[in-house]
N, C-alpha and C. Protein backbone atom coordinates (compact mmCIF):
# COMPACT_ATOMS: atom_id res chain seq x y z
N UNK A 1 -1.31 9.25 17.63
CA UNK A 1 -2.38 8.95 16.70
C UNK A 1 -1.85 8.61 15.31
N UNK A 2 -0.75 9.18 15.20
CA UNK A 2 -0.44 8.95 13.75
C UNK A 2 0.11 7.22 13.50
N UNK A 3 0.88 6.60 14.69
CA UNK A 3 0.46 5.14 14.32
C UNK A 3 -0.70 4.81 14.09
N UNK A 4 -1.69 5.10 14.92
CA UNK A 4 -2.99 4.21 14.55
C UNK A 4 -3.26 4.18 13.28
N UNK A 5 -3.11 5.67 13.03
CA UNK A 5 -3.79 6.21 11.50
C UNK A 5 -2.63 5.44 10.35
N UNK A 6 -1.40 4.95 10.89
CA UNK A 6 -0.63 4.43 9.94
C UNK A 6 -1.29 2.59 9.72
N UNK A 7 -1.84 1.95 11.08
CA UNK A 7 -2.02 1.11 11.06
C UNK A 7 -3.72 0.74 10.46
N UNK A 8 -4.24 2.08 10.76
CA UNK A 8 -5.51 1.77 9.53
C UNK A 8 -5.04 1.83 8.34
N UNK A 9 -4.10 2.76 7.62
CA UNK A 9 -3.56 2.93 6.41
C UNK A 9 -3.19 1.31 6.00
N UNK A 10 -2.43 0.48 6.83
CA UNK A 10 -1.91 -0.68 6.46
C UNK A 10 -3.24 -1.47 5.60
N UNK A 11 -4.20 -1.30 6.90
CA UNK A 11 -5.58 -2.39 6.44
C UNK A 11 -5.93 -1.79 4.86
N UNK A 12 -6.47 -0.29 4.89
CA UNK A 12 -6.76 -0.27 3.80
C UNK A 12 -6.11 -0.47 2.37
N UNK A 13 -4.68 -0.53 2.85
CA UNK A 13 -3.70 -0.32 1.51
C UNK A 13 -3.92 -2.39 1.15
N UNK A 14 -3.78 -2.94 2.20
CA UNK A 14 -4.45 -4.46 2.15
C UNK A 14 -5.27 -5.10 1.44
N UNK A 15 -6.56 -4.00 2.05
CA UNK A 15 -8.14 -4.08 0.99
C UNK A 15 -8.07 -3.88 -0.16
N UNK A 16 -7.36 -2.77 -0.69
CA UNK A 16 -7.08 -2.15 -1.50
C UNK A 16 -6.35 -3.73 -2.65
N UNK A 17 -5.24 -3.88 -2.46
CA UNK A 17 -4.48 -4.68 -3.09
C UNK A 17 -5.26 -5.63 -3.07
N UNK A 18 -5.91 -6.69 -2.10
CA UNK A 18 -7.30 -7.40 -2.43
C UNK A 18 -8.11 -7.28 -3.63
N UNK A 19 -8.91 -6.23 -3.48
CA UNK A 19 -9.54 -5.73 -4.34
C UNK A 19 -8.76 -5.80 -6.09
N UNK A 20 -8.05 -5.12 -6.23
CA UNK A 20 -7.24 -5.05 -7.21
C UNK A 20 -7.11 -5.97 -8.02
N UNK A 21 -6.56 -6.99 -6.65
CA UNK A 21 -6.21 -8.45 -7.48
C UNK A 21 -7.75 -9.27 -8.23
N UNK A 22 -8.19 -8.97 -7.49
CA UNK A 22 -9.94 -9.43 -7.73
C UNK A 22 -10.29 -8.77 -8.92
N UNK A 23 -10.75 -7.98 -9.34
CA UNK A 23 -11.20 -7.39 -10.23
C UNK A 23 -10.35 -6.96 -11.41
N UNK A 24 -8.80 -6.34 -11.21
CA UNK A 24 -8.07 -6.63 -12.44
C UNK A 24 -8.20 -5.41 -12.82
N UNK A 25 -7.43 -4.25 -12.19
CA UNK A 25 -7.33 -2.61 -12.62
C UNK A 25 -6.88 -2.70 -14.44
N UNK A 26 -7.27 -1.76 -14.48
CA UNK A 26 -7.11 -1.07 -15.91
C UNK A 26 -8.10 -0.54 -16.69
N UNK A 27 -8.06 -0.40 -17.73
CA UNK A 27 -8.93 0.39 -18.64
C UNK A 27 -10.27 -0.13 -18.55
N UNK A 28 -10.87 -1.57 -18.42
CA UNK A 28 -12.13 -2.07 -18.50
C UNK A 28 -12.50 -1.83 -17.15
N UNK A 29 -11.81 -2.11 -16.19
CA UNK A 29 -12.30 -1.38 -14.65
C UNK A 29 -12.30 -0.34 -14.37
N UNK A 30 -11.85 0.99 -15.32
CA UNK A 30 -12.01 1.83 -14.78
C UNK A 30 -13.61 2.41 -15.62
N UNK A 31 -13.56 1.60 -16.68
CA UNK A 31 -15.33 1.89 -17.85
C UNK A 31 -16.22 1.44 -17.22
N UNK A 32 -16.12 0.24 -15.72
CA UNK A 32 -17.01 -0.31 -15.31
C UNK A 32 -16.94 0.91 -13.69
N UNK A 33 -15.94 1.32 -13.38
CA UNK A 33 -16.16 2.33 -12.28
C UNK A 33 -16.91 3.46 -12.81
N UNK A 34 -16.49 4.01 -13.62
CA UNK A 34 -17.54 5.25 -14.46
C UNK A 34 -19.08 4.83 -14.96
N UNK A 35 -19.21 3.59 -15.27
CA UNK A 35 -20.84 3.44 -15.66
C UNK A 35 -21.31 3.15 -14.20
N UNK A 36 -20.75 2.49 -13.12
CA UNK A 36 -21.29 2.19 -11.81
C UNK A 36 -21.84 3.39 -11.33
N UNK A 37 -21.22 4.51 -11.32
CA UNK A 37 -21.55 6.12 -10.93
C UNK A 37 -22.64 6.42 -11.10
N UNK A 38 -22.98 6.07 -12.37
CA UNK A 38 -24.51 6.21 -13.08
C UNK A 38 -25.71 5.30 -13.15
N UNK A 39 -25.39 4.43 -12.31
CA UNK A 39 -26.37 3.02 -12.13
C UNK A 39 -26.40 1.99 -13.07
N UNK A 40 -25.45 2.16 -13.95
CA UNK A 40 -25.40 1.35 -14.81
C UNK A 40 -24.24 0.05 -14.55
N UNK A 41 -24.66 -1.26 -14.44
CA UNK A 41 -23.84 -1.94 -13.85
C UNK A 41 -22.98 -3.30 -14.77
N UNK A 42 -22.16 -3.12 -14.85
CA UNK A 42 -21.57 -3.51 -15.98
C UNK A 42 -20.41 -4.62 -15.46
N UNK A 43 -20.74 -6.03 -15.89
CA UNK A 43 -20.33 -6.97 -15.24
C UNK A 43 -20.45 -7.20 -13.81
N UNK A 44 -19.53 -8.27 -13.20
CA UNK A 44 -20.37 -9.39 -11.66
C UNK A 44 -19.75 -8.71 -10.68
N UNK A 45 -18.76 -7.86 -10.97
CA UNK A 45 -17.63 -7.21 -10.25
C UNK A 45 -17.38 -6.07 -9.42
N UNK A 46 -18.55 -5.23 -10.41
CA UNK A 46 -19.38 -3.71 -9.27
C UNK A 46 -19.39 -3.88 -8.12
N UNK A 47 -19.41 -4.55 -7.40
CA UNK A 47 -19.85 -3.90 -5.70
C UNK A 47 -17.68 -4.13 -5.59
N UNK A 48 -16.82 -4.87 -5.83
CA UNK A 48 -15.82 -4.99 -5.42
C UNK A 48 -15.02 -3.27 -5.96
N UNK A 49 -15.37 -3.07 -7.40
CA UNK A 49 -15.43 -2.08 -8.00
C UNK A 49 -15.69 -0.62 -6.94
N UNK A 50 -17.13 -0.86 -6.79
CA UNK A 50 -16.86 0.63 -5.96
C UNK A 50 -16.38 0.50 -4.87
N UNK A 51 -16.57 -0.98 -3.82
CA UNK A 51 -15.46 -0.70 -2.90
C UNK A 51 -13.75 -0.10 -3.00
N UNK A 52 -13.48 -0.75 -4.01
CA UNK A 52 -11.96 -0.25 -4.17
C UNK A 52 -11.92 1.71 -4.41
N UNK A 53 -12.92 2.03 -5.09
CA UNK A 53 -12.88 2.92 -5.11
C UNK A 53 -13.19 4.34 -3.80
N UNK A 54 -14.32 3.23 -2.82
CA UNK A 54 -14.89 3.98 -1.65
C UNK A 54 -13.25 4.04 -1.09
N UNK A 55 -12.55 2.88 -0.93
CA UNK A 55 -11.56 2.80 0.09
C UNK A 55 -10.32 3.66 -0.85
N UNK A 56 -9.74 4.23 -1.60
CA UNK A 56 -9.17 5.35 -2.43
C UNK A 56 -9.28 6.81 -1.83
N UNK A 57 -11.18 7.02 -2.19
CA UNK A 57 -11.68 7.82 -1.71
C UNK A 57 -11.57 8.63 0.03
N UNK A 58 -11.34 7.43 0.77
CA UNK A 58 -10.48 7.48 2.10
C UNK A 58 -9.72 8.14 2.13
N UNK A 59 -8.78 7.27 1.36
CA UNK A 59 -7.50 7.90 1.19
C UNK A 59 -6.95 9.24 1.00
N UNK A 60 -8.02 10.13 0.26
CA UNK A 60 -7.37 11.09 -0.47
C UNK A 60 -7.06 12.16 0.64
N UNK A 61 -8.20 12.15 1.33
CA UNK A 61 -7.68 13.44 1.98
C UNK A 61 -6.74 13.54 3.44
N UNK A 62 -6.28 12.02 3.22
CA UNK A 62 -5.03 11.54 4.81
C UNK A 62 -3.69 12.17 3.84
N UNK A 63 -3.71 12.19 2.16
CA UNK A 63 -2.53 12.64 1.56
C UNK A 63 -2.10 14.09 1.89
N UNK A 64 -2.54 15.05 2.56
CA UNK A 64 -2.73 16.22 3.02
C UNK A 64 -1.72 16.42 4.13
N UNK A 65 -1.08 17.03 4.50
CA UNK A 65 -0.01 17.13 5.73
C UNK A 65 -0.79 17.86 6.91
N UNK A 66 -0.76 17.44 7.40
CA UNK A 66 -1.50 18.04 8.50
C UNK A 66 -0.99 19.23 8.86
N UNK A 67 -1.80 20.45 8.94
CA UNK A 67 -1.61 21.88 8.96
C UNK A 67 -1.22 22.38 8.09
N UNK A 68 -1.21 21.80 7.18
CA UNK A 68 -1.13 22.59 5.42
C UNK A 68 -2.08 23.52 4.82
N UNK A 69 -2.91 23.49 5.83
CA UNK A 69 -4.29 24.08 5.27
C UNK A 69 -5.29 23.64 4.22
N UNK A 70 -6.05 24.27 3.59
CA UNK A 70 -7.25 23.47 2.97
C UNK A 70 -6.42 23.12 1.60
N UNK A 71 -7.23 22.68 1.00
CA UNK A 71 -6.74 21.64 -0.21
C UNK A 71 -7.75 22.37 -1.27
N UNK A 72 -7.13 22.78 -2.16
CA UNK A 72 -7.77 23.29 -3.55
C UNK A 72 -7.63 22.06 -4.42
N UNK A 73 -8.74 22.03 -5.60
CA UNK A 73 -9.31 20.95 -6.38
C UNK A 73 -8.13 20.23 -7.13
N UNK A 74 -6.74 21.06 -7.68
CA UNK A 74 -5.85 20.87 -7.83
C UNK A 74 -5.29 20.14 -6.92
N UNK A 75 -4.52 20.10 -5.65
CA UNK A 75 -4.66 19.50 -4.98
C UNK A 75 -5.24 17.84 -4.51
N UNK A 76 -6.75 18.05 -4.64
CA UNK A 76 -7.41 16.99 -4.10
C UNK A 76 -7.11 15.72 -5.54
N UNK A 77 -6.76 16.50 -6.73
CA UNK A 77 -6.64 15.95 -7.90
C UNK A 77 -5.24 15.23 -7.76
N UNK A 78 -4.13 15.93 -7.88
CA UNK A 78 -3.04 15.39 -7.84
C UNK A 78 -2.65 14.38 -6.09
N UNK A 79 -3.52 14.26 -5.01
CA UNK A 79 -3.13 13.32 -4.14
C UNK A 79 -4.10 12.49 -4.33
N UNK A 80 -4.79 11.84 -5.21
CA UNK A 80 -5.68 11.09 -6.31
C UNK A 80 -5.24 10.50 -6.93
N UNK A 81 -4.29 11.19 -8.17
CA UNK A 81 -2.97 10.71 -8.64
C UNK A 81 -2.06 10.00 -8.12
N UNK A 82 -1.90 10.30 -6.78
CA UNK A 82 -0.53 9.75 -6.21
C UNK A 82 -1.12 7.93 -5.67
N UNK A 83 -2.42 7.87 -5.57
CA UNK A 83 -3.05 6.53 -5.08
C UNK A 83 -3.00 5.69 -6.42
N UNK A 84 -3.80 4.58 -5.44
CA UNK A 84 -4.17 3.50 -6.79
C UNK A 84 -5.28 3.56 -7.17
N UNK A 85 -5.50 3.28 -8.77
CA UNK A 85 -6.92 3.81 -9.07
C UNK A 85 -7.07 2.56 -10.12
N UNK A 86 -8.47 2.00 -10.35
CA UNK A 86 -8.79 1.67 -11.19
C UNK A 86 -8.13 1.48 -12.67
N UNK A 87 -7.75 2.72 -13.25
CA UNK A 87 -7.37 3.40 -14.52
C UNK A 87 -5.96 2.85 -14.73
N UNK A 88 -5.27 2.91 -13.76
CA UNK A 88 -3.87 2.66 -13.58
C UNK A 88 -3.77 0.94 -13.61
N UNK A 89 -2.58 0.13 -14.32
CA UNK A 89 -2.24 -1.20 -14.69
C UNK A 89 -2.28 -1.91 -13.35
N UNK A 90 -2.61 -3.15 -13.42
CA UNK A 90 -2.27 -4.03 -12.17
C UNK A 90 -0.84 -3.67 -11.69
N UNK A 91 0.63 -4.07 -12.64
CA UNK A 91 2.05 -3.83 -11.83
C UNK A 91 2.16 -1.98 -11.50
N UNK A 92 1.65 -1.42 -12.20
CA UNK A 92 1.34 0.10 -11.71
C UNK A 92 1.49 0.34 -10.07
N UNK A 93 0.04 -0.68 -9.95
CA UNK A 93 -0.83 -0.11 -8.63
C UNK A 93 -0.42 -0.65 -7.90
N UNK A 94 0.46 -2.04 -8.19
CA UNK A 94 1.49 -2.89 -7.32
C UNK A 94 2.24 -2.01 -6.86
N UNK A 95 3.32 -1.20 -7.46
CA UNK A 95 4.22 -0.34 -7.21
C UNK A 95 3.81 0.62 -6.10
N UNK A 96 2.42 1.11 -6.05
CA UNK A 96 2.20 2.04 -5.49
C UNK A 96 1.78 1.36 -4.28
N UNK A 97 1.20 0.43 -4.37
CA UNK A 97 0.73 -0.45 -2.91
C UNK A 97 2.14 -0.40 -1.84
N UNK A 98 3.05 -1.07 -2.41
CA UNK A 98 4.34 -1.30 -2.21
C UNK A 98 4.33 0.02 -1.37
N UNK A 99 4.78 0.91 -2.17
CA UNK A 99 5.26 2.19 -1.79
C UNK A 99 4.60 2.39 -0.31
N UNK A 100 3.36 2.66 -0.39
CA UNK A 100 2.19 3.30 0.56
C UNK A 100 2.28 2.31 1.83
N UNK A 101 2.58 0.32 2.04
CA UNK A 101 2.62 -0.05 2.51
C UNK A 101 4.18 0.67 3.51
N UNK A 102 5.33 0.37 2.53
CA UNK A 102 6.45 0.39 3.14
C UNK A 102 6.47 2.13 4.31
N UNK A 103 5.58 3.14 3.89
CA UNK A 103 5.87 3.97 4.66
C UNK A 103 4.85 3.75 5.57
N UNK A 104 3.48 3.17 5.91
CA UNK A 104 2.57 3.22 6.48
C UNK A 104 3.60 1.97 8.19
N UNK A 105 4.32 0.95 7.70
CA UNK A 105 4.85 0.29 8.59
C UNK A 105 5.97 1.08 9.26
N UNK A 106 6.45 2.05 8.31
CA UNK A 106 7.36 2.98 9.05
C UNK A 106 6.99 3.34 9.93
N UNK A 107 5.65 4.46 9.49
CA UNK A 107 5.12 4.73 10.59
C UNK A 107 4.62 4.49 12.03
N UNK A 108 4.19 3.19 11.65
CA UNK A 108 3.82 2.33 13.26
C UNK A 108 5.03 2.28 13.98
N UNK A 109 6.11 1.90 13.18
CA UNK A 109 7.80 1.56 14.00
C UNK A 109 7.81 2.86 14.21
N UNK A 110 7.69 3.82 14.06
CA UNK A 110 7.88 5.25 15.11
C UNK A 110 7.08 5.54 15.78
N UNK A 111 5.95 5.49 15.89
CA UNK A 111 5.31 5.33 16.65
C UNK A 111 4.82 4.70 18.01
N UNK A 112 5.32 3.18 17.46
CA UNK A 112 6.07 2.26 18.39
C UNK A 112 7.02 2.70 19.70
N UNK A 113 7.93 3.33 18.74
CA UNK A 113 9.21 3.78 19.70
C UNK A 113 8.99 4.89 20.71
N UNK A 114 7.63 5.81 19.83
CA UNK A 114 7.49 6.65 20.53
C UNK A 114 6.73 6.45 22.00
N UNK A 115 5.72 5.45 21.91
CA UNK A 115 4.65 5.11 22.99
C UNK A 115 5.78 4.50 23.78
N UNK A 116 6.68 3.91 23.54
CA UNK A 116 7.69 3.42 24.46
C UNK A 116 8.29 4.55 25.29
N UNK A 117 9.05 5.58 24.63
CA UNK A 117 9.51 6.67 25.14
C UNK A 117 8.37 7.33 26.20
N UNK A 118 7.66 7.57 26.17
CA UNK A 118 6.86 8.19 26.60
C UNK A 118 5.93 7.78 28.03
N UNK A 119 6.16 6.19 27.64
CA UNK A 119 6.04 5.53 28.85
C UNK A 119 6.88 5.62 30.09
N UNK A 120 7.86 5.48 29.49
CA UNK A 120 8.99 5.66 30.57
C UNK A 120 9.56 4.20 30.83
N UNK A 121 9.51 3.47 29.47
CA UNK A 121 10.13 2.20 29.18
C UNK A 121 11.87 2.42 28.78
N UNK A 122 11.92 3.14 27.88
CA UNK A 122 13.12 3.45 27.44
C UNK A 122 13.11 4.78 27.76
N UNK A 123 14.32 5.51 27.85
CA UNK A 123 14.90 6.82 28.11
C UNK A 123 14.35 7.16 26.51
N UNK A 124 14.22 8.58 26.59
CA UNK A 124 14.33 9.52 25.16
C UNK A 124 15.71 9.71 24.13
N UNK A 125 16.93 9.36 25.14
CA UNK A 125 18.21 9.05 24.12
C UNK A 125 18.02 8.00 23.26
N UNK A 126 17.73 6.92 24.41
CA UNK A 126 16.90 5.49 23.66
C UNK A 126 16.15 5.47 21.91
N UNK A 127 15.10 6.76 22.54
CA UNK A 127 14.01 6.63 21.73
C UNK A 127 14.44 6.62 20.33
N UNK A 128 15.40 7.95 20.37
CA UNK A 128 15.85 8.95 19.02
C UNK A 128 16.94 8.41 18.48
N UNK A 129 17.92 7.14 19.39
CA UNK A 129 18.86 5.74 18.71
C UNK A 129 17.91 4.87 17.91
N UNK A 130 17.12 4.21 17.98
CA UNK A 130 16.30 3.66 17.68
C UNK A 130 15.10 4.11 16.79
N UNK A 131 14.89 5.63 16.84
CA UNK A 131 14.18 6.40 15.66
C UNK A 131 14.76 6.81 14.35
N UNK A 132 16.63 6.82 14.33
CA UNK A 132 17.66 7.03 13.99
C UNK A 132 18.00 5.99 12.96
N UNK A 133 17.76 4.54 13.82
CA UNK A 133 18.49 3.14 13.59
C UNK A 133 17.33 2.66 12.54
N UNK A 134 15.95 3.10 12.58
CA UNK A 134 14.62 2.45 11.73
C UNK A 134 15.56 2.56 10.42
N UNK A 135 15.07 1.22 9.21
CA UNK A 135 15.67 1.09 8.09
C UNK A 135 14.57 2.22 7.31
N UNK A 136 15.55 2.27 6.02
CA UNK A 136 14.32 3.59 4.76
C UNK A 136 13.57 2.52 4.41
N UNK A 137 12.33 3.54 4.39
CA UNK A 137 11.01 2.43 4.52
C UNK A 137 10.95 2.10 2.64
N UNK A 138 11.86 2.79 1.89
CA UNK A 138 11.51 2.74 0.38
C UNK A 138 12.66 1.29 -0.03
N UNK A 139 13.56 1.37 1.14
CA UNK A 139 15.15 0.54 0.34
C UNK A 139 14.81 -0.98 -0.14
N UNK A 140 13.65 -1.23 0.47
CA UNK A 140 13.25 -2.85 -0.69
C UNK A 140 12.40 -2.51 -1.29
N UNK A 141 12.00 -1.65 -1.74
CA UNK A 141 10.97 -0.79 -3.25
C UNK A 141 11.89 -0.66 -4.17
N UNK A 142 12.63 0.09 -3.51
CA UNK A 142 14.13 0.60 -4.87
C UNK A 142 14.89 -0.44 -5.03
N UNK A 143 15.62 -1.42 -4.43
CA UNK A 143 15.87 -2.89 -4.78
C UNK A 143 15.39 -3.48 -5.72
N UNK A 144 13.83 -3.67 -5.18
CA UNK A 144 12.57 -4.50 -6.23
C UNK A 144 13.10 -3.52 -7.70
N UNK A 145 12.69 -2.74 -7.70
CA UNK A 145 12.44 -1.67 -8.99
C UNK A 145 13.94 -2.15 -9.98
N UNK A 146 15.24 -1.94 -9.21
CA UNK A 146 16.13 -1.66 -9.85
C UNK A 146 16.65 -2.99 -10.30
N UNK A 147 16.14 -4.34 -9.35
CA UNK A 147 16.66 -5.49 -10.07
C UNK A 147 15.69 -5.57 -11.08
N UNK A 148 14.22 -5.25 -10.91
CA UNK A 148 13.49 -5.71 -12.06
C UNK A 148 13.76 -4.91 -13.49
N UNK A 149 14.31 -3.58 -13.52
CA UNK A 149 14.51 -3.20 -14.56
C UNK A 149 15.44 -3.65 -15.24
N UNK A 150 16.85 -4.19 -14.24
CA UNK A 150 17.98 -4.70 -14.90
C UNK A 150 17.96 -6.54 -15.53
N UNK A 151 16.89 -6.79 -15.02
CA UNK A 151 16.07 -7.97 -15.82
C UNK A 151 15.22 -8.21 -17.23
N UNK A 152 15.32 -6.44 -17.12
CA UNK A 152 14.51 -6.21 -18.16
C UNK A 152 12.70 -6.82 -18.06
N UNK A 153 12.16 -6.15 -19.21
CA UNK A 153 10.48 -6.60 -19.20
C UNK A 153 10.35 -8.25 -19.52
N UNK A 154 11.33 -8.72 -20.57
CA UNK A 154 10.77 -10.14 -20.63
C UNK A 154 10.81 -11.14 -19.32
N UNK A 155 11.71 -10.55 -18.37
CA UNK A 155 12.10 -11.32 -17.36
C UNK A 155 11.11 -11.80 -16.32
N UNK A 156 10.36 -10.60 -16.19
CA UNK A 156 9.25 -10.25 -15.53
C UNK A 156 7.91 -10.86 -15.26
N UNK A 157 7.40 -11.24 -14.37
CA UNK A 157 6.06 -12.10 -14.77
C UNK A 157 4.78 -10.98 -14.81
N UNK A 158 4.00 -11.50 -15.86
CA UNK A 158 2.97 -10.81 -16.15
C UNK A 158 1.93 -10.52 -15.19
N UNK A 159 1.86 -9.34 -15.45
CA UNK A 159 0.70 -8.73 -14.01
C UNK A 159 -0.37 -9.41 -13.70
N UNK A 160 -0.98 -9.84 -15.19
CA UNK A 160 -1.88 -10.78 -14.77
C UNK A 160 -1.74 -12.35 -14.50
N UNK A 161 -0.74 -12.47 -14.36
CA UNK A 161 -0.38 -14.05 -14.51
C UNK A 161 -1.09 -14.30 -12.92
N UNK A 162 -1.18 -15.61 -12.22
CA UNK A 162 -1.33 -15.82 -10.86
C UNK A 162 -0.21 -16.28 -10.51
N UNK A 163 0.56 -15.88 -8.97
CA UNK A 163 1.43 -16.19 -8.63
C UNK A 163 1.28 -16.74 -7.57
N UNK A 164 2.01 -18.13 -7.38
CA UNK A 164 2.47 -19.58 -6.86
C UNK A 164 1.83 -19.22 -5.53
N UNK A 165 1.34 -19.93 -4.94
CA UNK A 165 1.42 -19.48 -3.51
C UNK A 165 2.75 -19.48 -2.29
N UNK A 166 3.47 -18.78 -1.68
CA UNK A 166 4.56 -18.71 -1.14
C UNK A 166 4.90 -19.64 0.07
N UNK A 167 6.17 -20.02 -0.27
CA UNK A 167 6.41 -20.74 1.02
C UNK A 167 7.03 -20.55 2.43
N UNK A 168 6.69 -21.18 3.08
CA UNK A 168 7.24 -20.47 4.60
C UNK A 168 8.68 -19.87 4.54
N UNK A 169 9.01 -18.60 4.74
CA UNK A 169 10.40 -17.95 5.20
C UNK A 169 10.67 -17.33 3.59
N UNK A 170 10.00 -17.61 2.62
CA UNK A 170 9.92 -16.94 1.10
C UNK A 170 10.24 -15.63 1.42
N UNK A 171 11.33 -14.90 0.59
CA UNK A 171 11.13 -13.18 0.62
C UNK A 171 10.37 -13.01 -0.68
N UNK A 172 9.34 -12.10 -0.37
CA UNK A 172 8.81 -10.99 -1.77
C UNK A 172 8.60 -9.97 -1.49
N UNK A 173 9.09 -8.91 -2.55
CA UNK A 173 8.86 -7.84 -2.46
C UNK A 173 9.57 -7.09 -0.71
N UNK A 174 10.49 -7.67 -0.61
CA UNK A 174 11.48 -7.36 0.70
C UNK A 174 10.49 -7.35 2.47
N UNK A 175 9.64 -8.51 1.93
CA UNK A 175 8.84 -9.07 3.14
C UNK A 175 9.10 -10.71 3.37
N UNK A 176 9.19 -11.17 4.49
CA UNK A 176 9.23 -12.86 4.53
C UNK A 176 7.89 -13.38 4.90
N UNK A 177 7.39 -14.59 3.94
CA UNK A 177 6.28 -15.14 4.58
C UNK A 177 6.45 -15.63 5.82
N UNK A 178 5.94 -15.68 6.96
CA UNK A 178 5.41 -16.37 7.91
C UNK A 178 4.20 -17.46 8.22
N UNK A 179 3.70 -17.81 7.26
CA UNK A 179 2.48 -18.72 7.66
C UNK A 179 1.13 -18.29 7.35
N UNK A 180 0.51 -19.15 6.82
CA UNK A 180 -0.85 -18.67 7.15
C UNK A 180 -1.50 -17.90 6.03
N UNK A 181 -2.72 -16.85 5.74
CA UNK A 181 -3.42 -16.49 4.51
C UNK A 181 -2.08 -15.52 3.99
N UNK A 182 -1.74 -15.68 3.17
CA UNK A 182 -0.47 -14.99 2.58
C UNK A 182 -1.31 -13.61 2.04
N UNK A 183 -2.40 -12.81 1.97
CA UNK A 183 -3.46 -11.85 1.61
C UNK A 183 -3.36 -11.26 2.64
N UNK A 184 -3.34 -11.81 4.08
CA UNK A 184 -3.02 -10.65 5.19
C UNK A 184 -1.41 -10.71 5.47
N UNK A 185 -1.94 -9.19 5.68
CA UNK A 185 -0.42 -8.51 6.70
C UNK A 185 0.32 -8.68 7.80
N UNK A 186 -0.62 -9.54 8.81
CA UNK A 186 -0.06 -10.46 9.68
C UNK A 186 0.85 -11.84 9.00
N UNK A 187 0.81 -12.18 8.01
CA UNK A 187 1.43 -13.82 7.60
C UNK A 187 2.97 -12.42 6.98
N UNK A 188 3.31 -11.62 6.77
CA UNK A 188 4.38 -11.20 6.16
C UNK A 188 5.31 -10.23 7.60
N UNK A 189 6.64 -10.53 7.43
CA UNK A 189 7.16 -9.84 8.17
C UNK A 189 8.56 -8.93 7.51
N UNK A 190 9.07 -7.80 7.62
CA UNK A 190 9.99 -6.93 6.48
C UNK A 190 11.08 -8.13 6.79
N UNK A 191 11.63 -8.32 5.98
CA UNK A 191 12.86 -9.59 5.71
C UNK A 191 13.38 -7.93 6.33
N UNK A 192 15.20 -8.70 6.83
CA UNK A 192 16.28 -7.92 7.38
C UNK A 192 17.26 -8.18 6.58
């Protein structure tokens, strides 16, 4: 189950970054998420607005380890924190998309391996070579991060700028395009 639940994670972390790009996180989206609460609707953008926020809201309580037991408000607060929110900058919530994507595909690739094992496709030595052999789901996050800092900020393109549309076999962000709506997760595959 925990692939599946990694492979809904993918969609929503998707929606999520959708959303984002649409509406344009930060301080004015997060004044227009807080007056939405209250019926007060503030610019064309509200319904994308609380979606991003319904699909967050998802999120919070999959941040929980399973059998950790219940979650005090502290808690439910700081794995809140750890998502993307409104409040937080467009390259912010990039970072964190990133992040949340790269372990959510981990997950399916073990998962993967595991429904294999279990089948009785591959042996279980098999499984745990190959559970062993999976790359760190962070090592083109920390790449991204560490060339962009050594580029420094001017180097950098602005969060809000729009960026080019990509061309076939393009790496970004340590994924290769493949074809097709470059917005879904099917057109990207992890570059090797």
């Amino acid at each position: 189950t925990d692939g599946l639940n990694a492979r809904a994670d993918a969609a929503r972390i998707a929606e999520l970054r959708r959303l984002g790009g649409r509406i344009g996180t930060g301080a004015g989206a997060s004044l227009q998420g807080f007056a939405a609460q209250y019926g007060i609707k503030l610019g064309e953008n509200v319904s994308e607005i609380e979606a991003f926020q319904a699909i967050v809201n998802q999120l919070v309580p999959q941040q929980r380890p399973a059998g950790s037991g219940a979650m005090s408000d502290r808690d439910v607060q700081l794995f809140r924190d750890s998502l993307p929110s409104l409040i937080k900058t467009p390259a912010g919530n990039e970072i964190i998309f990133d992040t949340m994507q790269g372990i959510a595909e981990y997950r399916q690739q073990q998962a993967q391996i595991a429904a294999r094992a279990q089948m009785g496709e591959i042996p279980r030595a098999q499984a745990i070579r190959e559970l062993q052999a999976l790359p760190d789901p962070l090592k083109a996050f920390r790449e991204s991060r560490r060339a962009a800092a050594e580029r420094g900020p001017a180097a950098q393109p602005s969060p809000a700028a729009p960026q080019a549309a990509p061309q076939v076999g393009e790496v970004r962000r340590g994924y290769r395009y493949k074809g097709g709506d470059p917005s879904q997760q099917s057109s990207w595959e992890r570059a090797q």
